[in-house]
PDB file of N, CA and C in Angstrom:
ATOM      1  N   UNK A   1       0.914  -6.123  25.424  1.00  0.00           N
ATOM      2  CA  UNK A   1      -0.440  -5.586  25.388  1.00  0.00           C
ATOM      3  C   UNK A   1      -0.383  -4.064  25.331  1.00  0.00           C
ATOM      4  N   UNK A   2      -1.438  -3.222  24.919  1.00  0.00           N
ATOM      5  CA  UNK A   2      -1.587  -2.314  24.533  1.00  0.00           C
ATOM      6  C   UNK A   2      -2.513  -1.529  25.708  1.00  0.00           C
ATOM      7  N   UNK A   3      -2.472  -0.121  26.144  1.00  0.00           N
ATOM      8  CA  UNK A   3      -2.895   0.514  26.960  1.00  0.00           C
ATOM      9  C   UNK A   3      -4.446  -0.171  27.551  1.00  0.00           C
ATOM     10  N   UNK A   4      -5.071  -0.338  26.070  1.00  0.00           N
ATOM     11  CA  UNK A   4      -6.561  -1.027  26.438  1.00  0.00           C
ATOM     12  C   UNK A   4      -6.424  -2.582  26.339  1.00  0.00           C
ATOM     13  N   UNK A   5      -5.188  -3.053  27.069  1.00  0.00           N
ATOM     14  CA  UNK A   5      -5.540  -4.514  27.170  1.00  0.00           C
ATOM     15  C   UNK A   5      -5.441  -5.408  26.039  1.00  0.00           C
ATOM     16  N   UNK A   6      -5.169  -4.686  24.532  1.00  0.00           N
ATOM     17  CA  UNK A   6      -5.613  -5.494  23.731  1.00  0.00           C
ATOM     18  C   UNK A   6      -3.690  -6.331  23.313  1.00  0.00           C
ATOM     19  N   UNK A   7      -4.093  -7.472  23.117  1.00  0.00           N
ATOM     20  CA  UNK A   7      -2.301  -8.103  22.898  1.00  0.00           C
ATOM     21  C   UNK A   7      -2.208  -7.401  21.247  1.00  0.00           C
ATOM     22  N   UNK A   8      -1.025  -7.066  21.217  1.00  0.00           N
ATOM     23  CA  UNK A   8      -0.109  -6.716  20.003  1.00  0.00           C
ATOM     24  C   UNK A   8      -0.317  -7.792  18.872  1.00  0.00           C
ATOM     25  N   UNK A   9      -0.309  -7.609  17.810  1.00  0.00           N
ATOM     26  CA  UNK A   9      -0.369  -8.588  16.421  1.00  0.00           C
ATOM     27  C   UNK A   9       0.904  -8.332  15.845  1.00  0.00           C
ATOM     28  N   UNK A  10       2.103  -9.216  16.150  1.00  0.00           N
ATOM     29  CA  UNK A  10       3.255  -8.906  15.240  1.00  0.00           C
ATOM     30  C   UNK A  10       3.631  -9.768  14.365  1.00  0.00           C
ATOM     31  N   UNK A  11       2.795 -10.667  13.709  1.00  0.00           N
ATOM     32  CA  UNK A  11       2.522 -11.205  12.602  1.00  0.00           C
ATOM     33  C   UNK A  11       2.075 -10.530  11.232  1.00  0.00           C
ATOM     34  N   UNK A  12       1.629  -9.512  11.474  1.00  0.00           N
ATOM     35  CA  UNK A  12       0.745  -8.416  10.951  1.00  0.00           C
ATOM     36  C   UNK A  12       1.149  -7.235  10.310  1.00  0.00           C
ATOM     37  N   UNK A  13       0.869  -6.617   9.028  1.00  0.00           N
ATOM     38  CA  UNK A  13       1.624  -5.402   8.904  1.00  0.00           C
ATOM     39  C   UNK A  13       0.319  -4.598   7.619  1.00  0.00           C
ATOM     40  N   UNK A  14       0.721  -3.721   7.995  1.00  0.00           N
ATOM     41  CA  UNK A  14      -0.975  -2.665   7.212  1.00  0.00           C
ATOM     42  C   UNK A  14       0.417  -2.064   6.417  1.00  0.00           C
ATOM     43  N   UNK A  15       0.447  -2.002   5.321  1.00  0.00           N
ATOM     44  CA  UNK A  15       1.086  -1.814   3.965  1.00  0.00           C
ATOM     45  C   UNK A  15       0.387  -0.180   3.251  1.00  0.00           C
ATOM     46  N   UNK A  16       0.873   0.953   3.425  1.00  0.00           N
ATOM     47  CA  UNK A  16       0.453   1.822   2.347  1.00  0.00           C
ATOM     48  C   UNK A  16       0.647   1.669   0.724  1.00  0.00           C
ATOM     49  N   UNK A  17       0.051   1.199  -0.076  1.00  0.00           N
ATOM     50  CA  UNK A  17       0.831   0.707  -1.321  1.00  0.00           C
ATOM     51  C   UNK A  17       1.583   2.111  -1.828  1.00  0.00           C
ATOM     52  N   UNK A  18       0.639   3.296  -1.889  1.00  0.00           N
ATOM     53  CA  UNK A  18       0.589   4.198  -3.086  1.00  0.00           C
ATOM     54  C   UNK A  18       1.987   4.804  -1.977  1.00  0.00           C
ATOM     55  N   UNK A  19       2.838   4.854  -0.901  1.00  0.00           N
ATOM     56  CA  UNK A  19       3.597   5.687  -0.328  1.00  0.00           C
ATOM     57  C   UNK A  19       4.655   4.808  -0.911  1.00  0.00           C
ATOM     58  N   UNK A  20       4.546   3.221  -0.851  1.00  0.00           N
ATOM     59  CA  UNK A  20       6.065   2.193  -1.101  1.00  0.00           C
ATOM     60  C   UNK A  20       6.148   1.983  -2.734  1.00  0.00           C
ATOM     61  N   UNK A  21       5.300   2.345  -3.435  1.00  0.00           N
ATOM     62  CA  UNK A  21       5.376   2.154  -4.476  1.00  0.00           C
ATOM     63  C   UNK A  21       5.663   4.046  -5.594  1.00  0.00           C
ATOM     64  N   UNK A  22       5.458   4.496  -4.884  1.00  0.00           N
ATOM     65  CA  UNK A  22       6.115   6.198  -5.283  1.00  0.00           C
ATOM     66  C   UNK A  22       7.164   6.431  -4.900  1.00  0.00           C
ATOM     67  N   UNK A  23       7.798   6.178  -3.653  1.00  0.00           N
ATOM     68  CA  UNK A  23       9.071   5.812  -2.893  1.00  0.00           C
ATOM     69  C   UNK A  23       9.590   4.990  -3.839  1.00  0.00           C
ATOM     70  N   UNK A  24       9.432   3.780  -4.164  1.00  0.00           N
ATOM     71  CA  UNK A  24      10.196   2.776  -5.116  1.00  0.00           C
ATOM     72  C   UNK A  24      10.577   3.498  -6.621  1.00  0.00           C
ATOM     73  N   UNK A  25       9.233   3.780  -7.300  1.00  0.00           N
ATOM     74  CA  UNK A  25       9.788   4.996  -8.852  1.00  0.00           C
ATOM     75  C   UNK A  25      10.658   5.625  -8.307  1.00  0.00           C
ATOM     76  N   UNK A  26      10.354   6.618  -7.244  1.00  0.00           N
ATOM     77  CA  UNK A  26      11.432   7.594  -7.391  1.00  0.00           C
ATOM     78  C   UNK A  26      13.333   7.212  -6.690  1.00  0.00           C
ATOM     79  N   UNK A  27      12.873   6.268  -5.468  1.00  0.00           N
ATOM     80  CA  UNK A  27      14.295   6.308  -5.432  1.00  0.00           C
ATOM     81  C   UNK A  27      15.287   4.858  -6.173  1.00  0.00           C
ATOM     82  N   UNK A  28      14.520   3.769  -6.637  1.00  0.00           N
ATOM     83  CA  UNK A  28      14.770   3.220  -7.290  1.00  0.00           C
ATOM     84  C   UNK A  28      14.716   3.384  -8.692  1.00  0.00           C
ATOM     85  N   UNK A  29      13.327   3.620  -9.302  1.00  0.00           N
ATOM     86  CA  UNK A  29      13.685   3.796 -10.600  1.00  0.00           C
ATOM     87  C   UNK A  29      14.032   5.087 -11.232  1.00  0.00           C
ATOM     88  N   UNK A  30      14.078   6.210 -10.043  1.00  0.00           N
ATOM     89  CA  UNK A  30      15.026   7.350 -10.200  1.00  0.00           C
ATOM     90  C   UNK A  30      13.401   8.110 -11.202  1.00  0.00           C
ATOM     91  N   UNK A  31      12.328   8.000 -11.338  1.00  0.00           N
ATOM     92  CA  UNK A  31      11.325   8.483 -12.070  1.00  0.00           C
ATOM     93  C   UNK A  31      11.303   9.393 -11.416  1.00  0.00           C
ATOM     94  N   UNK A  32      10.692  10.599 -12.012  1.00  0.00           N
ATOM     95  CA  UNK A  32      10.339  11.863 -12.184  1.00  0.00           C
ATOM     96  C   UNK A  32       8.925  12.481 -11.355  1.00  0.00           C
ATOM     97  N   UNK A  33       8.514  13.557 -11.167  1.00  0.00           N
ATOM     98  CA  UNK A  33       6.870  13.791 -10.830  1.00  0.00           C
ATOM     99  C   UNK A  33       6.204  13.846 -12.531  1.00  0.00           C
ATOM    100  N   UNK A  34       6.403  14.196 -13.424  1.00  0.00           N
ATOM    101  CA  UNK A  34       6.625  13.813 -14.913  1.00  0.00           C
ATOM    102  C   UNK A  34       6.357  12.549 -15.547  1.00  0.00           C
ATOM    103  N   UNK A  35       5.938  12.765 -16.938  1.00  0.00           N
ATOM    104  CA  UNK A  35       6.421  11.053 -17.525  1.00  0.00           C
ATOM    105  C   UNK A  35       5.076  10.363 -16.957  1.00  0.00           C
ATOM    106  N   UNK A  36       5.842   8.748 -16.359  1.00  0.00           N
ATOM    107  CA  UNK A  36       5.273   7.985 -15.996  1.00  0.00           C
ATOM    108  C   UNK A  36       4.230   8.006 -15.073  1.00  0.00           C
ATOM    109  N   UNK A  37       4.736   8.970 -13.931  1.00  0.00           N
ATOM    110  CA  UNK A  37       4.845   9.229 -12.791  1.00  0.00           C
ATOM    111  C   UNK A  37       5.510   8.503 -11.735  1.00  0.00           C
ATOM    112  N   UNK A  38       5.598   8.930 -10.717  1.00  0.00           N
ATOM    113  CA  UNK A  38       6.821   8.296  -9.744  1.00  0.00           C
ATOM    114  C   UNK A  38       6.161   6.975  -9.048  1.00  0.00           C
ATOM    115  N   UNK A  39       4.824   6.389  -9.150  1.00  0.00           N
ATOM    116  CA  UNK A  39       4.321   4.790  -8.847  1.00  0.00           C
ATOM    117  C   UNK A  39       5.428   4.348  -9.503  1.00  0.00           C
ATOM    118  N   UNK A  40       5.209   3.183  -9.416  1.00  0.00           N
ATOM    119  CA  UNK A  40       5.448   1.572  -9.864  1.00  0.00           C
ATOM    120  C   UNK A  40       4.761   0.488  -8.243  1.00  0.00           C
ATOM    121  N   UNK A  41       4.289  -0.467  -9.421  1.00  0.00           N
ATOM    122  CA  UNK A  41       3.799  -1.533  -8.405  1.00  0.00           C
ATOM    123  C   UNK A  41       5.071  -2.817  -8.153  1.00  0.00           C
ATOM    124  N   UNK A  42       6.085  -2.462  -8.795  1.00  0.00           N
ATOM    125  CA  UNK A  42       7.275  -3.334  -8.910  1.00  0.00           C
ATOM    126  C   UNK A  42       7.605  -3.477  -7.360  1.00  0.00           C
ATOM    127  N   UNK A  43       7.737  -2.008  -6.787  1.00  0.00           N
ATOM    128  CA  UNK A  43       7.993  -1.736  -5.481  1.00  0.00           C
ATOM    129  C   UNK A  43       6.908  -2.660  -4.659  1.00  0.00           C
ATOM    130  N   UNK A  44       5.716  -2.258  -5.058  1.00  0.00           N
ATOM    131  CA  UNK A  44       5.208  -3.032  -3.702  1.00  0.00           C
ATOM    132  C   UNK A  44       4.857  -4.684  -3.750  1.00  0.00           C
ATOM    133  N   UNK A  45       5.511  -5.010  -4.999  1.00  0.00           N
ATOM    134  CA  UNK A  45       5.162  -6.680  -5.153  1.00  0.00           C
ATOM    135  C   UNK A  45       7.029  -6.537  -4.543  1.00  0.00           C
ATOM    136  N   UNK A  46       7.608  -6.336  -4.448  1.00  0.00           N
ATOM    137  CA  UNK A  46       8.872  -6.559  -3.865  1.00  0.00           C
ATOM    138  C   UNK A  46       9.011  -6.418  -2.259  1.00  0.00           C
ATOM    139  N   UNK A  47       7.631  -5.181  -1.864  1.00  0.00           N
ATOM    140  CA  UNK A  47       7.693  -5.152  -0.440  1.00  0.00           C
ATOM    141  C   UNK A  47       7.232  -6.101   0.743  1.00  0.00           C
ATOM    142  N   UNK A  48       5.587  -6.795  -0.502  1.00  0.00           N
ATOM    143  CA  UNK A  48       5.058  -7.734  -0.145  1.00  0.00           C
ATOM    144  C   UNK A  48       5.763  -9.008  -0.304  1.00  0.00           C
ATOM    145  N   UNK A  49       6.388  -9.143  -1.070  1.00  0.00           N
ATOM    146  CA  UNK A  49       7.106 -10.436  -1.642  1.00  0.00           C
ATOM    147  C   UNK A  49       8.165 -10.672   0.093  1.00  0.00           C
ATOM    148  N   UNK A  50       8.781  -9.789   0.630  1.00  0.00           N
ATOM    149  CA  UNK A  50       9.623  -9.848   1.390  1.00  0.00           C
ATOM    150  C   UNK A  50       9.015  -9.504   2.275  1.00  0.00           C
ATOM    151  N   UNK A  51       8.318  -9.268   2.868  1.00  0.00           N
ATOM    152  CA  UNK A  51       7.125  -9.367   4.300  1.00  0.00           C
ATOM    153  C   UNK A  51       6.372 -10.465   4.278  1.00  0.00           C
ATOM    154  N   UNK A  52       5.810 -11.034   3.112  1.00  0.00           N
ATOM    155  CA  UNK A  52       5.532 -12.222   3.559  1.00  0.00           C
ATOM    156  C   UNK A  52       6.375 -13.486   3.496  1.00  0.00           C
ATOM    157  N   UNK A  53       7.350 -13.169   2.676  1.00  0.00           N
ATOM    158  CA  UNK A  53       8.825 -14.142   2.861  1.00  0.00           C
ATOM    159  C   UNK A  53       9.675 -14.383   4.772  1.00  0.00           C
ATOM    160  N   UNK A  54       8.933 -13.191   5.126  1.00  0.00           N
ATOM    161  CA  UNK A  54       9.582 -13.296   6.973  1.00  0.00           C
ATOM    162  C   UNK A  54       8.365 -14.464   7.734  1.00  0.00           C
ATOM    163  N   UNK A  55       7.209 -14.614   7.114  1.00  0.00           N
ATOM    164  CA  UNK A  55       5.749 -14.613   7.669  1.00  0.00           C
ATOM    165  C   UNK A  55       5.055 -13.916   7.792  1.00  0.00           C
ATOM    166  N   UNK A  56       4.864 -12.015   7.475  1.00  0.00           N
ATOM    167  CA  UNK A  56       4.168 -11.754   8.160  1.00  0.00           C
ATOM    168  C   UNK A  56       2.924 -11.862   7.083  1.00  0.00           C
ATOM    169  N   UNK A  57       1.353 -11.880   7.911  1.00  0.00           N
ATOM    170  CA  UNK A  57       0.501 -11.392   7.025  1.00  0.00           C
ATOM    171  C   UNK A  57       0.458  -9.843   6.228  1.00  0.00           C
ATOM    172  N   UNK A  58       0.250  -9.766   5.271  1.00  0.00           N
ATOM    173  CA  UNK A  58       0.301  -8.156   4.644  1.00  0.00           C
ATOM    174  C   UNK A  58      -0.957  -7.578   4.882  1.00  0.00           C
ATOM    175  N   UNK A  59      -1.311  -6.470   5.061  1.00  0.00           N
ATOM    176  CA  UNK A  59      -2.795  -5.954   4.616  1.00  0.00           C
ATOM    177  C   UNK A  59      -2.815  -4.751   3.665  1.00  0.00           C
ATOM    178  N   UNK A  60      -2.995  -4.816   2.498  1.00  0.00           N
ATOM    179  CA  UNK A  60      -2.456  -3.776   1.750  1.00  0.00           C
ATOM    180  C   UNK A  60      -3.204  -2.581   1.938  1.00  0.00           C
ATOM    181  N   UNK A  61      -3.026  -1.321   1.654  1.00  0.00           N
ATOM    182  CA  UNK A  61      -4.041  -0.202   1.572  1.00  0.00           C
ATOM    183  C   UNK A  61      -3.919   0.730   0.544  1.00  0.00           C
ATOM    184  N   UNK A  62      -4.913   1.067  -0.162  1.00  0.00           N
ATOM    185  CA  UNK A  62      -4.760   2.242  -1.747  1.00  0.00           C
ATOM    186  C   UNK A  62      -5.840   2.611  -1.860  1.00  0.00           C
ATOM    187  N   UNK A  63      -5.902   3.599  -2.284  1.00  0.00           N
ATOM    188  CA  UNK A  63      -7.371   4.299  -3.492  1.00  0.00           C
ATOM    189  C   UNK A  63      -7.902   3.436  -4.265  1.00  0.00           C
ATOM    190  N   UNK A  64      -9.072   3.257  -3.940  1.00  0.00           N
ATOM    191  CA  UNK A  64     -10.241   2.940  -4.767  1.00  0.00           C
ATOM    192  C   UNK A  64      -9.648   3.291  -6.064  1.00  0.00           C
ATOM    193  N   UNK A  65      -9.682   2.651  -7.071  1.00  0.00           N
ATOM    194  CA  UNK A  65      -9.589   3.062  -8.575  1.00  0.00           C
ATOM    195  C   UNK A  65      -8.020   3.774  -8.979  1.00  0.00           C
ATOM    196  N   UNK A  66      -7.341   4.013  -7.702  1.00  0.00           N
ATOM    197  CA  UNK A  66      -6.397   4.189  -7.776  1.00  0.00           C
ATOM    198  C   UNK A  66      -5.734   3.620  -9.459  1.00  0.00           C
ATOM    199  N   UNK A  67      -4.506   4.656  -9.848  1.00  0.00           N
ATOM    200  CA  UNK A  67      -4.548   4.741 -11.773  1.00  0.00           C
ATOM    201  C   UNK A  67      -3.360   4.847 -11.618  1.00  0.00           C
ATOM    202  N   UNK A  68      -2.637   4.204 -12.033  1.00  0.00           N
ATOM    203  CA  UNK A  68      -1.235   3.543 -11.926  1.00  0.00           C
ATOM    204  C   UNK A  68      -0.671   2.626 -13.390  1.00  0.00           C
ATOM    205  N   UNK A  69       0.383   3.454 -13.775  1.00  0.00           N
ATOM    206  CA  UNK A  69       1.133   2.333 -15.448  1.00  0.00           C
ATOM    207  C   UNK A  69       1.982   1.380 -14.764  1.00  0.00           C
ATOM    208  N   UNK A  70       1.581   0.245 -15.662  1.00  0.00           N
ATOM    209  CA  UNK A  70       2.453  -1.164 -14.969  1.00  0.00           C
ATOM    210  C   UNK A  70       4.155  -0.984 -15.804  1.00  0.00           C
ATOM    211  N   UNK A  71       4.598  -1.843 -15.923  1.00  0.00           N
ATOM    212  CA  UNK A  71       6.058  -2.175 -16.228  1.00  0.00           C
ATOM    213  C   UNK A  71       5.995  -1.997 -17.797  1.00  0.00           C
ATOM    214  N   UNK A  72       4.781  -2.287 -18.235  1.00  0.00           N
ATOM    215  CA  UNK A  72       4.993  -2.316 -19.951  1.00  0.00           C
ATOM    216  C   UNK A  72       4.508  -0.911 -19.821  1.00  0.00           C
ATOM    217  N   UNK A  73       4.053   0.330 -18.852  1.00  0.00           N
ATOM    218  CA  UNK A  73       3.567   1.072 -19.518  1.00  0.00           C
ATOM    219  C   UNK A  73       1.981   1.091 -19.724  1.00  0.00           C
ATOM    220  N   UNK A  74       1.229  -0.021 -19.610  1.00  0.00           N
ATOM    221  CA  UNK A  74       0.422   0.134 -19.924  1.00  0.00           C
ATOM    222  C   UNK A  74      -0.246   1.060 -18.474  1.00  0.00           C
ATOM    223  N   UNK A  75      -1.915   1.571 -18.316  1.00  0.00           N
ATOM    224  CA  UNK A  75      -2.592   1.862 -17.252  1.00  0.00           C
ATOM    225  C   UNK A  75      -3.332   0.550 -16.880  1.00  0.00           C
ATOM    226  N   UNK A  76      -3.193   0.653 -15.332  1.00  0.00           N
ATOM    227  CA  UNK A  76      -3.937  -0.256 -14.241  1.00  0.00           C
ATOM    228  C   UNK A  76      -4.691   0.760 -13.389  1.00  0.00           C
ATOM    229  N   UNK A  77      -6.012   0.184 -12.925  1.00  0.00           N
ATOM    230  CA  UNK A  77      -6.228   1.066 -12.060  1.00  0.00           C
ATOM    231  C   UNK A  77      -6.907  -0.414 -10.861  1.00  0.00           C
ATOM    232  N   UNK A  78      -6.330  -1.326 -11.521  1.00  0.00           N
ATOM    233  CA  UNK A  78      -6.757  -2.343  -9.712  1.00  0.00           C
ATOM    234  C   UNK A  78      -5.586  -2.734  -9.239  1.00  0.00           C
ATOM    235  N   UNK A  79      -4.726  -3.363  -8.481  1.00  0.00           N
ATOM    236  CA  UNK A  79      -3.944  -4.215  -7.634  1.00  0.00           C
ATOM    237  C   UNK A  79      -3.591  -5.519  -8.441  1.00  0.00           C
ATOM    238  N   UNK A  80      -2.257  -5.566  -9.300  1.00  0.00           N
ATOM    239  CA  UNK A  80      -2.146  -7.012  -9.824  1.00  0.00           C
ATOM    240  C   UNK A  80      -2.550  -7.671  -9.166  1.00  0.00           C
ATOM    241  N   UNK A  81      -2.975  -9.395 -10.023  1.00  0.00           N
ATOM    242  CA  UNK A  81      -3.475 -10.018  -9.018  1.00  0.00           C
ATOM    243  C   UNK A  81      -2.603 -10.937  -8.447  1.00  0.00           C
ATOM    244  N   UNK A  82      -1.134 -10.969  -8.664  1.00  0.00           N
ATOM    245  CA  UNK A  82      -0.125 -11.584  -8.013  1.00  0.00           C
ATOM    246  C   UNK A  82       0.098 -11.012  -6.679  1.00  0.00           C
ATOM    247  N   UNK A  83      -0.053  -9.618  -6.270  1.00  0.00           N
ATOM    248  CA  UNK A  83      -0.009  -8.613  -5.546  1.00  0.00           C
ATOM    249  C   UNK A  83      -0.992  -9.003  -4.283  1.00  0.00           C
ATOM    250  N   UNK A  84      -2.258  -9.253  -4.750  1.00  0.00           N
ATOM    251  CA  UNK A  84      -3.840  -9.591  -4.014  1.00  0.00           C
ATOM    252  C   UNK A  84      -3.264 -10.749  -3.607  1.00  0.00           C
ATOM    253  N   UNK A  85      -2.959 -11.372  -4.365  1.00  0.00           N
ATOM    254  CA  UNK A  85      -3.003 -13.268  -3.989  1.00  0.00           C
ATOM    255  C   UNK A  85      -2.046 -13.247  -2.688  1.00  0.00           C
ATOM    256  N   UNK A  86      -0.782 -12.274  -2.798  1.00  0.00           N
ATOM    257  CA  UNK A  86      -0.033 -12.451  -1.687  1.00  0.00           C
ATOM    258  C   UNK A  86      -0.599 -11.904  -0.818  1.00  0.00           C
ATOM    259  N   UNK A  87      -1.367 -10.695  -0.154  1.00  0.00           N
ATOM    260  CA  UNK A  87      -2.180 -10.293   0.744  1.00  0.00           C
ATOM    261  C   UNK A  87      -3.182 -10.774   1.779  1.00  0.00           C
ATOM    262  N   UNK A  88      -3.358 -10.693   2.586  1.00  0.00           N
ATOM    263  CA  UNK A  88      -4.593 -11.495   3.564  1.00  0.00           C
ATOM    264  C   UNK A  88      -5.700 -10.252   2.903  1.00  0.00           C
ATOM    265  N   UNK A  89      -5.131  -9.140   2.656  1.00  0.00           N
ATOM    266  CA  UNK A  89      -6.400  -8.414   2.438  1.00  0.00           C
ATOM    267  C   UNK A  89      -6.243  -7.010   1.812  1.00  0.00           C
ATOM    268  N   UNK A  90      -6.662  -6.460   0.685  1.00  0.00           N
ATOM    269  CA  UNK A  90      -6.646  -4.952   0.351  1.00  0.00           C
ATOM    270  C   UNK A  90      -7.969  -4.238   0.933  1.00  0.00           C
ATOM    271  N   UNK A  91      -7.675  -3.389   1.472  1.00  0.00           N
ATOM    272  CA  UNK A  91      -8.389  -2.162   1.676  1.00  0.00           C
ATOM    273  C   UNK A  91      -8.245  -1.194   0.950  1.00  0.00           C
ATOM    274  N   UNK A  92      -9.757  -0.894   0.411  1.00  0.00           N
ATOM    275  CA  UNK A  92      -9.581   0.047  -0.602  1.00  0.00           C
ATOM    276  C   UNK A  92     -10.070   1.912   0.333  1.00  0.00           C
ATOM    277  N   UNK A  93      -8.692   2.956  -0.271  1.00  0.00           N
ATOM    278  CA  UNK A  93      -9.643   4.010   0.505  1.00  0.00           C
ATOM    279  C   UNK A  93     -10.818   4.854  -0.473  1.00  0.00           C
ATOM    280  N   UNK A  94     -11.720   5.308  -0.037  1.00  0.00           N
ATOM    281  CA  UNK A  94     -12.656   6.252  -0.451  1.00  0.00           C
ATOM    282  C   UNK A  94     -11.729   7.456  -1.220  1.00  0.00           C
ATOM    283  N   UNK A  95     -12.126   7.974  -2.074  1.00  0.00           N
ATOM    284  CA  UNK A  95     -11.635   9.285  -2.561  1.00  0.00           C
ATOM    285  C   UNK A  95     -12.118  10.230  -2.318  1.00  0.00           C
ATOM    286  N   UNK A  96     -11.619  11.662  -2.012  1.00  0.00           N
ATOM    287  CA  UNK A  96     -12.685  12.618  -1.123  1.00  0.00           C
ATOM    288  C   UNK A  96     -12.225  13.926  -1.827  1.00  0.00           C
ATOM    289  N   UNK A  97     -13.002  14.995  -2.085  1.00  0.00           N
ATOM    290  CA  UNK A  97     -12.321  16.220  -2.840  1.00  0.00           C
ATOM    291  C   UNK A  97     -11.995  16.852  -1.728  1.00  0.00           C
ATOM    292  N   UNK A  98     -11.324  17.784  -1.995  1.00  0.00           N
ATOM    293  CA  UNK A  98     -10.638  18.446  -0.387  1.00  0.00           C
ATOM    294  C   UNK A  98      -9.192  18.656  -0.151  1.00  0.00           C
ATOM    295  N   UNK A  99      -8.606  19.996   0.211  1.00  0.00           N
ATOM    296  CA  UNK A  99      -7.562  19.581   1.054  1.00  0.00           C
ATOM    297  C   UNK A  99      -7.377  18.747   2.501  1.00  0.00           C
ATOM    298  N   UNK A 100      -8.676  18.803   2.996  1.00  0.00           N
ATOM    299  CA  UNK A 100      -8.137  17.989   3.927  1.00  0.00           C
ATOM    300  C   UNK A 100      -8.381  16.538   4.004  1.00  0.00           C
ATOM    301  N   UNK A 101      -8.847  16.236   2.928  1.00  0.00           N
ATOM    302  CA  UNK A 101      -8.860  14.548   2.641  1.00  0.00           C
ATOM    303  C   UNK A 101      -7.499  14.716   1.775  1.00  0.00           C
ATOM    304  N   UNK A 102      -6.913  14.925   1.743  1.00  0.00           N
ATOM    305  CA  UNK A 102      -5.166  15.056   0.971  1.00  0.00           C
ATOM    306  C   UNK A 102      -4.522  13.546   1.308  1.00  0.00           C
ATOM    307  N   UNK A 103      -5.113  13.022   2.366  1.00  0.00           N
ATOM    308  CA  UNK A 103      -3.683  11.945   3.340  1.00  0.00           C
ATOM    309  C   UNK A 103      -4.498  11.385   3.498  1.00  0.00           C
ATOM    310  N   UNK A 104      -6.023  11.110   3.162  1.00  0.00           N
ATOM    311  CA  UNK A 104      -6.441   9.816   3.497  1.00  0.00           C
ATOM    312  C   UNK A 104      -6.430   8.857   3.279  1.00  0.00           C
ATOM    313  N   UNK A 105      -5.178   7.881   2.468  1.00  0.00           N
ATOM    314  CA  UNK A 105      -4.809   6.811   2.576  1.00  0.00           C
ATOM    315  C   UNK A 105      -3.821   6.607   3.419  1.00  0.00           C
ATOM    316  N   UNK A 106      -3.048   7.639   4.382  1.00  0.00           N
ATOM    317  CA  UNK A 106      -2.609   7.328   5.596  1.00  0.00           C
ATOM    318  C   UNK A 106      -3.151   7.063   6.213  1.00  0.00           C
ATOM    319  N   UNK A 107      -4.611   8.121   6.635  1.00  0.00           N
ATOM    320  CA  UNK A 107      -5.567   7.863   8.161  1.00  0.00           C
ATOM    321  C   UNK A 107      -5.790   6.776   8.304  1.00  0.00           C
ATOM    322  N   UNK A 108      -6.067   6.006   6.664  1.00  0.00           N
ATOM    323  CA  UNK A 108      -6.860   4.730   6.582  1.00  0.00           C
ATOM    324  C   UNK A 108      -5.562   3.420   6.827  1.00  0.00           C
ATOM    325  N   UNK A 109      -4.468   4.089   6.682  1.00  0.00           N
ATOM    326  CA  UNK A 109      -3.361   2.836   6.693  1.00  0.00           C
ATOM    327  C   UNK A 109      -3.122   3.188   8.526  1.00  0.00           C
ATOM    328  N   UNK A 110      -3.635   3.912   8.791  1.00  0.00           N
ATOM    329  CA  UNK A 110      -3.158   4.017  10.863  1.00  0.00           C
ATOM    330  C   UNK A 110      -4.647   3.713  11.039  1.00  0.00           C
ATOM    331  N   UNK A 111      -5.602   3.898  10.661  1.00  0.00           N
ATOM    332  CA  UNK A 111      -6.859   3.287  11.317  1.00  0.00           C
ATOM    333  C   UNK A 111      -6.763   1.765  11.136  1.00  0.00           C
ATOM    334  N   UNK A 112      -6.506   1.034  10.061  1.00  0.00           N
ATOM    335  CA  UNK A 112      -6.458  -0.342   9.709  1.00  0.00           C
ATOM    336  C   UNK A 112      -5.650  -1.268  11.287  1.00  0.00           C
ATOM    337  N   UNK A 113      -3.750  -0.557  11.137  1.00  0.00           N
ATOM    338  CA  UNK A 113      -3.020  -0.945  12.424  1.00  0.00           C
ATOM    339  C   UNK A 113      -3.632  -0.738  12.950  1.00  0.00           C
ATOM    340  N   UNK A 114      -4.348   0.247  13.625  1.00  0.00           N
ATOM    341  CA  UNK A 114      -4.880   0.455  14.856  1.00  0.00           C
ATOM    342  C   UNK A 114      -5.957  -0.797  15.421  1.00  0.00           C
ATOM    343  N   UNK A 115      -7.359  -1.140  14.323  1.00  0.00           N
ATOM    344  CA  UNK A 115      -7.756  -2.046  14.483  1.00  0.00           C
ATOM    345  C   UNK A 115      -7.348  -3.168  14.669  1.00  0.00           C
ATOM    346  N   UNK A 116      -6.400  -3.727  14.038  1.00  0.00           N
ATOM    347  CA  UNK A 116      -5.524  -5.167  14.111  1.00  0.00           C
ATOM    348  C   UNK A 116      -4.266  -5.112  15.288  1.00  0.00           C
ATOM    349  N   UNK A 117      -4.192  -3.865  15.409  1.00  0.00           N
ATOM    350  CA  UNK A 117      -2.774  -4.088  16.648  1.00  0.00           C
ATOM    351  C   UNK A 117      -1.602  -4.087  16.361  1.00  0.00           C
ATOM    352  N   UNK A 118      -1.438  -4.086  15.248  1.00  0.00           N
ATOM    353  CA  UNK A 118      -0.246  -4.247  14.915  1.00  0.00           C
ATOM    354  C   UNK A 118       0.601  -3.251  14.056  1.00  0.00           C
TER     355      UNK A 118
END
């Protein structure tokens, strides 16, 4: 249990897509800030694929409209839907002009855990 009583969810995992899937271009597919850009969703159907391969539920989190090239290259700007199907749930974040909305698909990937506990 957690300071306020509430029990832990370790079934559970709040997923940043746009951090595991820029992480994946760049240190897997070695991509560039250039080009393609350093996404791929390869990464996070591989992250989800193997989090929910343990059990856990996923909860994914990204930008609204978030604009991302798939494997052929082409532009996506939603969440394959192989991606969704494995998920209990995407949360989409708001887009905000600003430096200090810079990280708000973190706040929103630690507000999500925070709500669920886990």
């Amino acid at each position: 249990h957690d300071r306020q009583g509430r029990p832990f969810d370790l079934k559970r995992v709040v997923v940043n897509f746009a951090n595991v899937g820029s992480t994946y271009g760049e240190r897997v597919l070695a991509r560039g800030k250039c080009g393609r850009g350093l996404f791929s969703y390869e990464g996070v159907r591989r992250c989800v694929q193997h989090l929910a391969s343990k059990g856990y539920a996923v909860v994914g989190v990204i930008y609204e409209n978030f604009k991302a090239t798939d494997e052929q290259g082409l532009e996506v700007s939603s969440v394959p839907e192989d991606i969704v199907r494995m998920c209990e749930s995407i949360e989409l974040t708001p887009r905000f002009r600003g430096q200090q909305h810079r990280s708000a698909d973190d706040e929103m990937t630690i507000k999500c855990a925070y709500r669920r506990n886990c």
